[in-house]
PDB file of N, CA and C in Angstrom:
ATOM      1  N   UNK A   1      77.776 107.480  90.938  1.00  0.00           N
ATOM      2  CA  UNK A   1      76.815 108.455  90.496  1.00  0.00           C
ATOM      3  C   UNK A   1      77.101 108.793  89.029  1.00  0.00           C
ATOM      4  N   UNK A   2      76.281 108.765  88.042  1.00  0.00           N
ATOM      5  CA  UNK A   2      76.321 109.329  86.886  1.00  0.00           C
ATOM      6  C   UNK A   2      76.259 110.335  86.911  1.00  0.00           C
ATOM      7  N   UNK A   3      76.363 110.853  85.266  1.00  0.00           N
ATOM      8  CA  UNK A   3      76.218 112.136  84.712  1.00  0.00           C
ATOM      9  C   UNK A   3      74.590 111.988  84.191  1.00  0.00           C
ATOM     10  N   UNK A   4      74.046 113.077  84.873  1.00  0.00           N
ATOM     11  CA  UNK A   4      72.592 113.415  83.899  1.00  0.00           C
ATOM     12  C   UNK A   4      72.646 113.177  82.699  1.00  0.00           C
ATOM     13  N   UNK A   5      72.082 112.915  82.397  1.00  0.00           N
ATOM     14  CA  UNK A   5      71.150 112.256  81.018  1.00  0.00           C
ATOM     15  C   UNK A   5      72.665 111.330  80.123  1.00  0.00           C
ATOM     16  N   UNK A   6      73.328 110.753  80.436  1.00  0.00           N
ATOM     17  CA  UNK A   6      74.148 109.710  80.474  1.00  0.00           C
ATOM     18  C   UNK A   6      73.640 108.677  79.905  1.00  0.00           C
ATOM     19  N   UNK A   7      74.308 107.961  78.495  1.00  0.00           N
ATOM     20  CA  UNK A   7      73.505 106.893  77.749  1.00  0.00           C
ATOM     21  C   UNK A   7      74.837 106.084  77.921  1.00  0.00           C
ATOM     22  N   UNK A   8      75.668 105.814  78.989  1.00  0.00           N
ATOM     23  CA  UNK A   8      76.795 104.584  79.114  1.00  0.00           C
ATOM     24  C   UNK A   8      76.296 103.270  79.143  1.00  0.00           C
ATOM     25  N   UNK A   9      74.985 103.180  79.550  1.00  0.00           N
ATOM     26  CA  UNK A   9      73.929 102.063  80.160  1.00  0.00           C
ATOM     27  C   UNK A   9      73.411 101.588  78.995  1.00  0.00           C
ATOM     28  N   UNK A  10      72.569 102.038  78.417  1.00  0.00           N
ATOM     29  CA  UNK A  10      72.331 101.724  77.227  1.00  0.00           C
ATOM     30  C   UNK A  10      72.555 101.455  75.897  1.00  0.00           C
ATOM     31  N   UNK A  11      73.543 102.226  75.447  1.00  0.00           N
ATOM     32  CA  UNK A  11      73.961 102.283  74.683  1.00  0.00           C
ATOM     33  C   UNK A  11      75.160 100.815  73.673  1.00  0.00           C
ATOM     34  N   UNK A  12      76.027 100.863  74.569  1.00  0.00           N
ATOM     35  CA  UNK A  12      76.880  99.519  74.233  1.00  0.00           C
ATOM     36  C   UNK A  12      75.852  98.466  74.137  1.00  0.00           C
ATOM     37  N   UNK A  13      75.199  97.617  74.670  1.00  0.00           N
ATOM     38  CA  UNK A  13      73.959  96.875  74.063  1.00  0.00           C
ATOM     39  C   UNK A  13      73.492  96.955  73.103  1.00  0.00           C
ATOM     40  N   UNK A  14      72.746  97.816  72.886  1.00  0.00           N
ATOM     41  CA  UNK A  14      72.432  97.980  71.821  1.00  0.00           C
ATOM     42  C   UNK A  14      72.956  98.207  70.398  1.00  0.00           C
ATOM     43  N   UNK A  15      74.222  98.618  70.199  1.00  0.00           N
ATOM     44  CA  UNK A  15      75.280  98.762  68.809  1.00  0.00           C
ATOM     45  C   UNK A  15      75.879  97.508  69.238  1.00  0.00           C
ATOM     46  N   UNK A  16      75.867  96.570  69.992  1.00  0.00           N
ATOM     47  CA  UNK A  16      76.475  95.086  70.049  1.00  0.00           C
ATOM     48  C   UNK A  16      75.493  94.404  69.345  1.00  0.00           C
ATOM     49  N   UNK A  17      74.104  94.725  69.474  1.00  0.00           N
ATOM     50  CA  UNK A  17      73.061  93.820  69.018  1.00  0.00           C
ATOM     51  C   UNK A  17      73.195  94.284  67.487  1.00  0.00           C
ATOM     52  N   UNK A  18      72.818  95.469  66.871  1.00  0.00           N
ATOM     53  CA  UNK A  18      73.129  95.623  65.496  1.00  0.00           C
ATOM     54  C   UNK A  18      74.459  95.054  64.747  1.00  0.00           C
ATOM     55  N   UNK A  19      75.549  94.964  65.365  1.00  0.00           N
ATOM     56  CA  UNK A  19      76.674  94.665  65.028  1.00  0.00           C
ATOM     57  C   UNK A  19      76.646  93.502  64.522  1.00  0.00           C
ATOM     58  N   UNK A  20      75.849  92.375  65.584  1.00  0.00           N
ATOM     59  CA  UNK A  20      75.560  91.135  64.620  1.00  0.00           C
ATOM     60  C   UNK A  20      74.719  91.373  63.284  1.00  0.00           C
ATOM     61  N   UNK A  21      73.592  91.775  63.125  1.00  0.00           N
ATOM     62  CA  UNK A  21      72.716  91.974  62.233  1.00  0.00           C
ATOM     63  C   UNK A  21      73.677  92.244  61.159  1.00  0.00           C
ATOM     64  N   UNK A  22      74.289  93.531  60.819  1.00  0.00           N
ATOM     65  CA  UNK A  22      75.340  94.120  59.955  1.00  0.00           C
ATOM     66  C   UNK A  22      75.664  92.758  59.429  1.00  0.00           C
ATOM     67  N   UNK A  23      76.731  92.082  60.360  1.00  0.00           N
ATOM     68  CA  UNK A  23      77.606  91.301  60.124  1.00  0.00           C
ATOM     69  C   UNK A  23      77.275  89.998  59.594  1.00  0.00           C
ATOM     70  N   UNK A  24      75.589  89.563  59.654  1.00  0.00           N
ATOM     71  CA  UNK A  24      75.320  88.148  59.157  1.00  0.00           C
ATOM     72  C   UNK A  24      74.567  88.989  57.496  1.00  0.00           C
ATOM     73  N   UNK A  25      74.280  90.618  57.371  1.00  0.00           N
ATOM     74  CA  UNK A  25      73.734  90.816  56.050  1.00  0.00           C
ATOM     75  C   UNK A  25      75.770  91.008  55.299  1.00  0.00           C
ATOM     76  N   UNK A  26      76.394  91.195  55.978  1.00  0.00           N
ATOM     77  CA  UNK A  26      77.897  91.130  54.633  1.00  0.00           C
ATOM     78  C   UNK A  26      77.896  89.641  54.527  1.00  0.00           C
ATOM     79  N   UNK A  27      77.796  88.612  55.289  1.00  0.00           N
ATOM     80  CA  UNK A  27      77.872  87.148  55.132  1.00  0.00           C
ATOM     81  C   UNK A  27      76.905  87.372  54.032  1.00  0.00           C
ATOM     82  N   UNK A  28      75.959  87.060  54.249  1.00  0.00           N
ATOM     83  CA  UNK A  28      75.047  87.127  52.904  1.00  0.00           C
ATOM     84  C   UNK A  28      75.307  87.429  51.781  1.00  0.00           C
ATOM     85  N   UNK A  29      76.061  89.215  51.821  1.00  0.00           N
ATOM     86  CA  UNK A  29      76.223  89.796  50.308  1.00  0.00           C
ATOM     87  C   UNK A  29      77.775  89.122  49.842  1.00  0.00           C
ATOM     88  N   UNK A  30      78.280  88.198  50.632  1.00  0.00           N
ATOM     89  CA  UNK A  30      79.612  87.563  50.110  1.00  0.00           C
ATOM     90  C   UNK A  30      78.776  86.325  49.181  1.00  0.00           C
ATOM     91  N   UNK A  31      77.894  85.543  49.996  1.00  0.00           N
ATOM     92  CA  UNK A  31      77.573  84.522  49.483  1.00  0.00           C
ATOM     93  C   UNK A  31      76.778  84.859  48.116  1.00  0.00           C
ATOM     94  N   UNK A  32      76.145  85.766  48.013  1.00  0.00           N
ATOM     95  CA  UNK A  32      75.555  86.464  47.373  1.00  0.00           C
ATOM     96  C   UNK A  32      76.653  86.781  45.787  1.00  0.00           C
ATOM     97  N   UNK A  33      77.294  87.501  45.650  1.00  0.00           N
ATOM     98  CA  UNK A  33      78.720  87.848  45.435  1.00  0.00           C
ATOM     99  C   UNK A  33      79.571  86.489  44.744  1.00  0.00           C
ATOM    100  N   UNK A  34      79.169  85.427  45.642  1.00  0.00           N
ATOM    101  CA  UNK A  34      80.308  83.878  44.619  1.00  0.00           C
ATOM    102  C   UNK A  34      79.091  83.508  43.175  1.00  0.00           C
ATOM    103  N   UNK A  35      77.643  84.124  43.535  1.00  0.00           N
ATOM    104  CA  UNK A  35      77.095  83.495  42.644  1.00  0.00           C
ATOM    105  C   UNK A  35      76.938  84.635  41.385  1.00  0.00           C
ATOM    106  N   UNK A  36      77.486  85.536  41.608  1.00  0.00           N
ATOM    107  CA  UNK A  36      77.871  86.956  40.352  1.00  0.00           C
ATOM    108  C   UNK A  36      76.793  88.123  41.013  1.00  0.00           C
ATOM    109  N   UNK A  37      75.677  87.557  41.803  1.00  0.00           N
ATOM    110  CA  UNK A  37      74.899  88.765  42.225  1.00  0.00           C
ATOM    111  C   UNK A  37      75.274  89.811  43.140  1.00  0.00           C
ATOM    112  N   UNK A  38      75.617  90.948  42.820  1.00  0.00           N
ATOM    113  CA  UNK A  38      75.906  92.285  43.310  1.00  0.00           C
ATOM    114  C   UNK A  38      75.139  93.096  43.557  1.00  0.00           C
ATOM    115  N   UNK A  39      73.780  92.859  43.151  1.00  0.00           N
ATOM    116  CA  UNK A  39      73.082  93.886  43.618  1.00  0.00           C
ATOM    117  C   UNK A  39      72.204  94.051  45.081  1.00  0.00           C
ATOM    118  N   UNK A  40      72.044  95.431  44.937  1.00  0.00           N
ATOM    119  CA  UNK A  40      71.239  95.271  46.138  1.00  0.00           C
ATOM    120  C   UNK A  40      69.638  94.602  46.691  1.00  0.00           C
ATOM    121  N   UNK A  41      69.860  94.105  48.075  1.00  0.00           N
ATOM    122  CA  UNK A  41      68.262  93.171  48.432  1.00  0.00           C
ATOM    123  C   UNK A  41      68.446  93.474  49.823  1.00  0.00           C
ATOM    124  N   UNK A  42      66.451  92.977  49.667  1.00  0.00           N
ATOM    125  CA  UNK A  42      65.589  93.362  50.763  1.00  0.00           C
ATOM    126  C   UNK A  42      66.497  92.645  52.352  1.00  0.00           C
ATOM    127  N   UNK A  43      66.625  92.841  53.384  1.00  0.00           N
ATOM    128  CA  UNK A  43      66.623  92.498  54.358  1.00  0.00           C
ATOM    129  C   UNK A  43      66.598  92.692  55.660  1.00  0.00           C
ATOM    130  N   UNK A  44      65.375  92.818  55.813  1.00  0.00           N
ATOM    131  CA  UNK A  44      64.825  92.831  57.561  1.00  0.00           C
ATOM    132  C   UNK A  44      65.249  92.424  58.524  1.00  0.00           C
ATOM    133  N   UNK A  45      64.945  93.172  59.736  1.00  0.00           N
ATOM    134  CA  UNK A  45      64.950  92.506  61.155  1.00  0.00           C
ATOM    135  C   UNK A  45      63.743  91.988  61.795  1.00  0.00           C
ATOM    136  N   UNK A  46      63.727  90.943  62.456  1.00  0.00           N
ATOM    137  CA  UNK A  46      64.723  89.894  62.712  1.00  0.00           C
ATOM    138  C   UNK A  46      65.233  89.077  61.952  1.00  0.00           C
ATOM    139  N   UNK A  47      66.036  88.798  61.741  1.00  0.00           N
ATOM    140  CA  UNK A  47      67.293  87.433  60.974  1.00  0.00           C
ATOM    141  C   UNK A  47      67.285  86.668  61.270  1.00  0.00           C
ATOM    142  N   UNK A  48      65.946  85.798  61.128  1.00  0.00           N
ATOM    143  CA  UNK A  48      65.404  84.468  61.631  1.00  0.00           C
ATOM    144  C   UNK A  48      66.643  83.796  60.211  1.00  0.00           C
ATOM    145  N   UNK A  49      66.679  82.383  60.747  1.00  0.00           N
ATOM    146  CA  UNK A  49      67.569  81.416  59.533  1.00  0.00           C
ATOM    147  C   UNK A  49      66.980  81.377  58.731  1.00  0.00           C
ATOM    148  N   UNK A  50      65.577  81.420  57.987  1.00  0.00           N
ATOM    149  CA  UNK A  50      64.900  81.315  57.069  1.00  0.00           C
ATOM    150  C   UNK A  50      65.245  82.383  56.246  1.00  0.00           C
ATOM    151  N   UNK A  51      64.750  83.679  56.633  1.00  0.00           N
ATOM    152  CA  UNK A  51      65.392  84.803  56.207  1.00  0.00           C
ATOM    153  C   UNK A  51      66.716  84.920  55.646  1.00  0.00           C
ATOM    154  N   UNK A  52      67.834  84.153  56.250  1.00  0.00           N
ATOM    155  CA  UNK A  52      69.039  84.353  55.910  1.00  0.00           C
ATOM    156  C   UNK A  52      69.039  83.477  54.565  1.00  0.00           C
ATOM    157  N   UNK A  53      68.934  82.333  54.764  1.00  0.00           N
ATOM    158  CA  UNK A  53      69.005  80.769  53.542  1.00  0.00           C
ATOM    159  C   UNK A  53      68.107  81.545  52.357  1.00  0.00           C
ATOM    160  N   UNK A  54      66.994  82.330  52.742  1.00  0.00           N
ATOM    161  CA  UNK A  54      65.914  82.394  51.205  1.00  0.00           C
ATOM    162  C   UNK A  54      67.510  84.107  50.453  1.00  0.00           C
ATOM    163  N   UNK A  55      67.686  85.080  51.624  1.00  0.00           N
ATOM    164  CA  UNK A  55      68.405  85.557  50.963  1.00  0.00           C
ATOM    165  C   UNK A  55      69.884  85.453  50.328  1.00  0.00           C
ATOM    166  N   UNK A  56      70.345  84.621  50.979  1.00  0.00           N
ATOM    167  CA  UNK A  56      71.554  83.468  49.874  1.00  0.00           C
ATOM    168  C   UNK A  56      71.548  83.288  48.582  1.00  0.00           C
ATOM    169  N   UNK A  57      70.267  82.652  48.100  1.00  0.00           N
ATOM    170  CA  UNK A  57      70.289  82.481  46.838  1.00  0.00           C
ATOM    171  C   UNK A  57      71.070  81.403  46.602  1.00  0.00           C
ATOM    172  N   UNK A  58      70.859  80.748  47.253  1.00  0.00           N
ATOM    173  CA  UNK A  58      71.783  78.807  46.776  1.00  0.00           C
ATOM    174  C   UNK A  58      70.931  77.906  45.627  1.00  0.00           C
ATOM    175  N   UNK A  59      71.061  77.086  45.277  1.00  0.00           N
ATOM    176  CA  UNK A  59      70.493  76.350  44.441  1.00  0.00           C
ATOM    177  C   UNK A  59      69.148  76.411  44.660  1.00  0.00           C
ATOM    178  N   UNK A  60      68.902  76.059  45.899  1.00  0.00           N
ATOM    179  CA  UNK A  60      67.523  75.413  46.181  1.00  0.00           C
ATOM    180  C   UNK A  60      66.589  76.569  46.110  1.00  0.00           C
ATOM    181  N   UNK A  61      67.286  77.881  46.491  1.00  0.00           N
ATOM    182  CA  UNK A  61      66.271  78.968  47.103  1.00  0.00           C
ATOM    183  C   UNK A  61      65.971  79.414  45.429  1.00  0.00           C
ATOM    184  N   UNK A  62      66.762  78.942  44.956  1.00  0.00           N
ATOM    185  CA  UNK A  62      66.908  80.294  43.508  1.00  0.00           C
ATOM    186  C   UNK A  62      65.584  79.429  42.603  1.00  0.00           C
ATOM    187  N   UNK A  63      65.266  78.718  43.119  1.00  0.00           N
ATOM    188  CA  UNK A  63      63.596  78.107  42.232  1.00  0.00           C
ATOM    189  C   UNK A  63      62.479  78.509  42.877  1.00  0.00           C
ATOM    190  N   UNK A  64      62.343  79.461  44.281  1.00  0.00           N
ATOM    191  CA  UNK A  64      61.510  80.610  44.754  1.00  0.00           C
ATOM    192  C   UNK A  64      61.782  81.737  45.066  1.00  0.00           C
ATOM    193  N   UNK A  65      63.125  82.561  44.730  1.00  0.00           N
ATOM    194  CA  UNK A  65      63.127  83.414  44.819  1.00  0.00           C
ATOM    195  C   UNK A  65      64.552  83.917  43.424  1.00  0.00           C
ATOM    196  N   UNK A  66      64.529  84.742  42.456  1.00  0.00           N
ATOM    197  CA  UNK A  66      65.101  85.211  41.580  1.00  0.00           C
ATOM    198  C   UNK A  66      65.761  86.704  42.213  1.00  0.00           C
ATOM    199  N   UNK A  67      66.996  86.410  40.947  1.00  0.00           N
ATOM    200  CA  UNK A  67      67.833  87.598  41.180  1.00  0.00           C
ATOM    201  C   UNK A  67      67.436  89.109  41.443  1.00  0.00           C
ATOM    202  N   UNK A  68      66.148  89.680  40.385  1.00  0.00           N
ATOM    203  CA  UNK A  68      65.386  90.543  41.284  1.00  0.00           C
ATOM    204  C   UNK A  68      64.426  91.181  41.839  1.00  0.00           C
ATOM    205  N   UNK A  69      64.420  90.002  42.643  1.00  0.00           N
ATOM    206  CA  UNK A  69      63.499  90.129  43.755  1.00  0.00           C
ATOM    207  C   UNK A  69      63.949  90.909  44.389  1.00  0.00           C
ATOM    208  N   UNK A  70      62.273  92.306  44.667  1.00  0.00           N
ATOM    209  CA  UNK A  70      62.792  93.367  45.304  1.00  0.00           C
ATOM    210  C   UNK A  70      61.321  93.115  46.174  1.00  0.00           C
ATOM    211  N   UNK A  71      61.625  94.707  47.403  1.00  0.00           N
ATOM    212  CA  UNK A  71      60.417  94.984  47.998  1.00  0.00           C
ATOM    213  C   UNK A  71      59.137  95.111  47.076  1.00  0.00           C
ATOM    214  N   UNK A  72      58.150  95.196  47.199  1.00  0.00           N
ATOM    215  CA  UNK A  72      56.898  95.908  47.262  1.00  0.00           C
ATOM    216  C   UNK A  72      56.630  96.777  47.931  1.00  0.00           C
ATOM    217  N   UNK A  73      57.096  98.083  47.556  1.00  0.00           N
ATOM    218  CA  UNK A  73      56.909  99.360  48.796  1.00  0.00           C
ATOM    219  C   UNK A  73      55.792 100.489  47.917  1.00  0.00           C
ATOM    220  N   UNK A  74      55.023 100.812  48.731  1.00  0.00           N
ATOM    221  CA  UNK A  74      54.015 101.968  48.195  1.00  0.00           C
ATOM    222  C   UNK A  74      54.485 102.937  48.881  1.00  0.00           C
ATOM    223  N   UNK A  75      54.235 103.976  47.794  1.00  0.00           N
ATOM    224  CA  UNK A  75      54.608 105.907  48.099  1.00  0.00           C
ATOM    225  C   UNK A  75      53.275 105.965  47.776  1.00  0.00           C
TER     226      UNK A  75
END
């Protein structure tokens, strides 16, 4: 029997699932980081591989996408 309103169930799942996310955007800002770029960039969920490779910034990506490339956000 639980405790009323008890989030033991839910909870661990879900901060396991972010935990990856976190952990493949520091991969990124390392790779990010060997090529001198430090600053901050856009990155969404989901973390399809495409997503990850265009935000790398490796050779190939860096002839469609530049250092800063930011959102387009309207206020």
């Amino acid at each position: 029997m639980a405790i009323h309103s008890s989030k033991a169930v839910g909870e661990p799942p879900f901060f396991l699932a972010s935990s990856v996310f976190f952990a493949i955007k520091d991969a990124i800002m390392a790779a990010r980081r060997e090529l001198g770029n430090e600053d901050w960039f856009p990155f969404d969920s989901p973390a399809t591989p495409e997503r990850i490779w265009m935000a790398c910034l490796d050779e190939f990506t860096m002839s469609f996408v530049s250092f800063d490339f930011g959102p387009k956000l309207s206020v």
